[in-house]
C-alpha atoms as a PDB file:
ATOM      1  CA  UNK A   1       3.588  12.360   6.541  1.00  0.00           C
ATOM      2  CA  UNK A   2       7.204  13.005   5.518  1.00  0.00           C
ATOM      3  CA  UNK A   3       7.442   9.182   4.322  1.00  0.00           C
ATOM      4  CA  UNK A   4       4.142   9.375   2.181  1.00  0.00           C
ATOM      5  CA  UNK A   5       5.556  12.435   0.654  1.00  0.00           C
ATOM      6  CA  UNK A   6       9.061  11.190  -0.310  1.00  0.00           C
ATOM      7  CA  UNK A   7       7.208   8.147  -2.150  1.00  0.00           C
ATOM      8  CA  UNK A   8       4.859  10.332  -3.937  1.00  0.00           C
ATOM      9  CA  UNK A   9       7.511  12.663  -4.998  1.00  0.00           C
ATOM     10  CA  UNK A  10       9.833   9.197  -6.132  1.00  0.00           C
ATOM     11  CA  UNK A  11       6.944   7.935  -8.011  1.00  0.00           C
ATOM     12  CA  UNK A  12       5.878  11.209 -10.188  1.00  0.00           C
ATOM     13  CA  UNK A  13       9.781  11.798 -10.944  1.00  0.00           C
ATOM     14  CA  UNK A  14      11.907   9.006 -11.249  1.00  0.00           C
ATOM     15  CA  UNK A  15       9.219   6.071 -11.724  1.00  0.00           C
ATOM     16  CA  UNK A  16       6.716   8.396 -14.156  1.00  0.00           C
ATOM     17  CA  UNK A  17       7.970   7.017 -17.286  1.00  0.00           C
ATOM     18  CA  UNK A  18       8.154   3.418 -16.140  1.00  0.00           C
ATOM     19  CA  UNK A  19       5.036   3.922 -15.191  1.00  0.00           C
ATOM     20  CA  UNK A  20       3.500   5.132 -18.425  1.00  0.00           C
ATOM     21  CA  UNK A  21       4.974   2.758 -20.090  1.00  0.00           C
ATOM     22  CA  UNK A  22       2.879  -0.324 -18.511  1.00  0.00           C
ATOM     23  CA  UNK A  23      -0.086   1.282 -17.243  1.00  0.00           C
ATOM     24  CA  UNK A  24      -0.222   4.357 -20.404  1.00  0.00           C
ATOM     25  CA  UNK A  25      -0.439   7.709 -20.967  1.00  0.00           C
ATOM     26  CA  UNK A  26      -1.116  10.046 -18.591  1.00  0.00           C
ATOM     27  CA  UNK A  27      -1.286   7.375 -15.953  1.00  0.00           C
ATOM     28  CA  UNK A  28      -0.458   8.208 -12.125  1.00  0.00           C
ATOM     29  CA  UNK A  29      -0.187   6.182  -9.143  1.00  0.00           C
ATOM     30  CA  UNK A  30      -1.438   8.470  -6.408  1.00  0.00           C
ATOM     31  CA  UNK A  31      -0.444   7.787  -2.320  1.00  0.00           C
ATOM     32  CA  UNK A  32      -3.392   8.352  -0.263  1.00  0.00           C
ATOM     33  CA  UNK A  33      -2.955   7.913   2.784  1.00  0.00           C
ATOM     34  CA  UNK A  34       0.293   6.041   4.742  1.00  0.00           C
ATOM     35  CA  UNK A  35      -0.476   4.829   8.595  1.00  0.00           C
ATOM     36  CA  UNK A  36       1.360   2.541  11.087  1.00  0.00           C
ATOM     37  CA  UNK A  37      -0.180  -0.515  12.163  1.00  0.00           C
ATOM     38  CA  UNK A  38       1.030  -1.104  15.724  1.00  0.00           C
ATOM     39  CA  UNK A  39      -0.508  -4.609  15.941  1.00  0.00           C
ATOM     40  CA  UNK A  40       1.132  -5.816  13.035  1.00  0.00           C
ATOM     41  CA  UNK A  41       4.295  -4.055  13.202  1.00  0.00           C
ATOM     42  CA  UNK A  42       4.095  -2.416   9.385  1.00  0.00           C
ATOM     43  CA  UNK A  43       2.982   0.267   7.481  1.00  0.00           C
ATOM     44  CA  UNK A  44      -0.698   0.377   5.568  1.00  0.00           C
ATOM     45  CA  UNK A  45       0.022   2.184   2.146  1.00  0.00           C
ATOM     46  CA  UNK A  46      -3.547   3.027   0.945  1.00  0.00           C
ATOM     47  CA  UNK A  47      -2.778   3.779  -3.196  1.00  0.00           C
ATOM     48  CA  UNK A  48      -4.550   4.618  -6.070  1.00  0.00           C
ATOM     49  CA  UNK A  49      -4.294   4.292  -9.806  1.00  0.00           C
ATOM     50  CA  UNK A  50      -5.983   6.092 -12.352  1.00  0.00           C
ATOM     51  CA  UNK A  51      -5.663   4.769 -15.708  1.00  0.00           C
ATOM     52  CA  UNK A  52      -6.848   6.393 -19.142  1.00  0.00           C
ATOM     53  CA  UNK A  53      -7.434   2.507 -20.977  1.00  0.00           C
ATOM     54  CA  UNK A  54      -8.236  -0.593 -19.412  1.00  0.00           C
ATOM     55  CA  UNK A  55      -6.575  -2.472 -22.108  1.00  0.00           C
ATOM     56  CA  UNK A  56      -4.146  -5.477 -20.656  1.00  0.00           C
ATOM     57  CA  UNK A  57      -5.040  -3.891 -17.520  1.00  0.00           C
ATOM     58  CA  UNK A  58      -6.470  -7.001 -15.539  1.00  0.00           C
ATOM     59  CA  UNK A  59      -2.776  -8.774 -16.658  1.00  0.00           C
ATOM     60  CA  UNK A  60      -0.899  -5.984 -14.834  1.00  0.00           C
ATOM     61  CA  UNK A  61      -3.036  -4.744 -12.138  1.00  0.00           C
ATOM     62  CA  UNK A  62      -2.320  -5.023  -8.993  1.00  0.00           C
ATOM     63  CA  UNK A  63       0.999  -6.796  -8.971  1.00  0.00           C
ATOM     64  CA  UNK A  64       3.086  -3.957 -10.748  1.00  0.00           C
ATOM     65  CA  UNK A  65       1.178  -0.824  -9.096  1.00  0.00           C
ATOM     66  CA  UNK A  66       2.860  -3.070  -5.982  1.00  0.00           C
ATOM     67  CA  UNK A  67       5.718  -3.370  -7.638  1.00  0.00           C
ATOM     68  CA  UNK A  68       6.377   0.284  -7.968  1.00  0.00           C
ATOM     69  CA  UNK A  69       5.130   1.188  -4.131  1.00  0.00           C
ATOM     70  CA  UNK A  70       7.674  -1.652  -2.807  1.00  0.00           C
ATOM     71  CA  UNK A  71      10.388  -0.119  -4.917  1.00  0.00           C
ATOM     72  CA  UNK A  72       9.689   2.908  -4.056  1.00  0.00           C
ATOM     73  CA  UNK A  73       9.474   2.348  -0.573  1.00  0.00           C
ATOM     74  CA  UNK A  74      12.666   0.700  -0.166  1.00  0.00           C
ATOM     75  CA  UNK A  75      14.462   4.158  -1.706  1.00  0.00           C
ATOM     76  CA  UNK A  76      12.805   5.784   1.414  1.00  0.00           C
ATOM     77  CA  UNK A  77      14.819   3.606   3.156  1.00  0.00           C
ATOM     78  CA  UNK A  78      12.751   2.406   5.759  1.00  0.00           C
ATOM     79  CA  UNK A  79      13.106  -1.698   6.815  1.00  0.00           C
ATOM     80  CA  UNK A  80       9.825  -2.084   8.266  1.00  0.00           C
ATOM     81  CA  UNK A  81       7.507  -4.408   6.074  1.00  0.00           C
ATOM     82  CA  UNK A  82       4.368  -3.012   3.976  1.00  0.00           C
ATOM     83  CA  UNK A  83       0.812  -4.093   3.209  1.00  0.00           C
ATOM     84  CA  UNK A  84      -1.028  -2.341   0.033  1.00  0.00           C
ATOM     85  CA  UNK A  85      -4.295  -1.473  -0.057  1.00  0.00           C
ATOM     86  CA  UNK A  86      -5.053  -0.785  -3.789  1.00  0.00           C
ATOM     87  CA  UNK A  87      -7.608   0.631  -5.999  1.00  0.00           C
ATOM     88  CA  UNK A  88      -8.504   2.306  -9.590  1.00  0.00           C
ATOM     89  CA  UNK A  89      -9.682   4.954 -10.895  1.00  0.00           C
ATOM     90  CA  UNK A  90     -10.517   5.169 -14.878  1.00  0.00           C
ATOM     91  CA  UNK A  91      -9.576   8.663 -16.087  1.00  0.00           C
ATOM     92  CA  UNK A  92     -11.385   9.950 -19.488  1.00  0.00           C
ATOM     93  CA  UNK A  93      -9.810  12.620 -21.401  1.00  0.00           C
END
């Protein structure tokens, strides 16, 4: 629980901007849920991201909302490897 909270927090403070810039406005990638897998020795990051404009979306999506979870999973500091599990949410204003 700690380690899902330390990458949320990383990713609405120091990663917000970056990304807003790719993804746009008001965008958010949100951790849902963080679990060990035993059998394959890693962690399962389940993530969302909720978009406001699906424009140039299919170009970026998923490889930079992995992007940011890998970065922001190596500032937790942990060595062990990761698997995403991603999703999107379109977010209307």
């Amino acid at each position: 629980m700690k380690r899902k909270r330390m990458i949320q927090l990383f990713l609405d403070t120091q990663l917000k901007s970056q990304i807003e810039n790719i993804f746009g406005k008001n965008s958010c990638i949100v951790i849902n849920n963080l679990t060990y897998v035993r059998s394959k020795d890693c962690y399962l990051i389940n993530a969302t991201l909720y978009v406001n404009s699906l424009e140039d979306f299919e170009v970026l999506y998923p490889t930079s909302l992995i992007s940011f979870i890998r970065l922001a999973w190596g500032v937790v500091g942990h060595k062990k490897e990761i698997i995403v599990q991603s999703s999107f949410d379109l977010v209307y204003e």
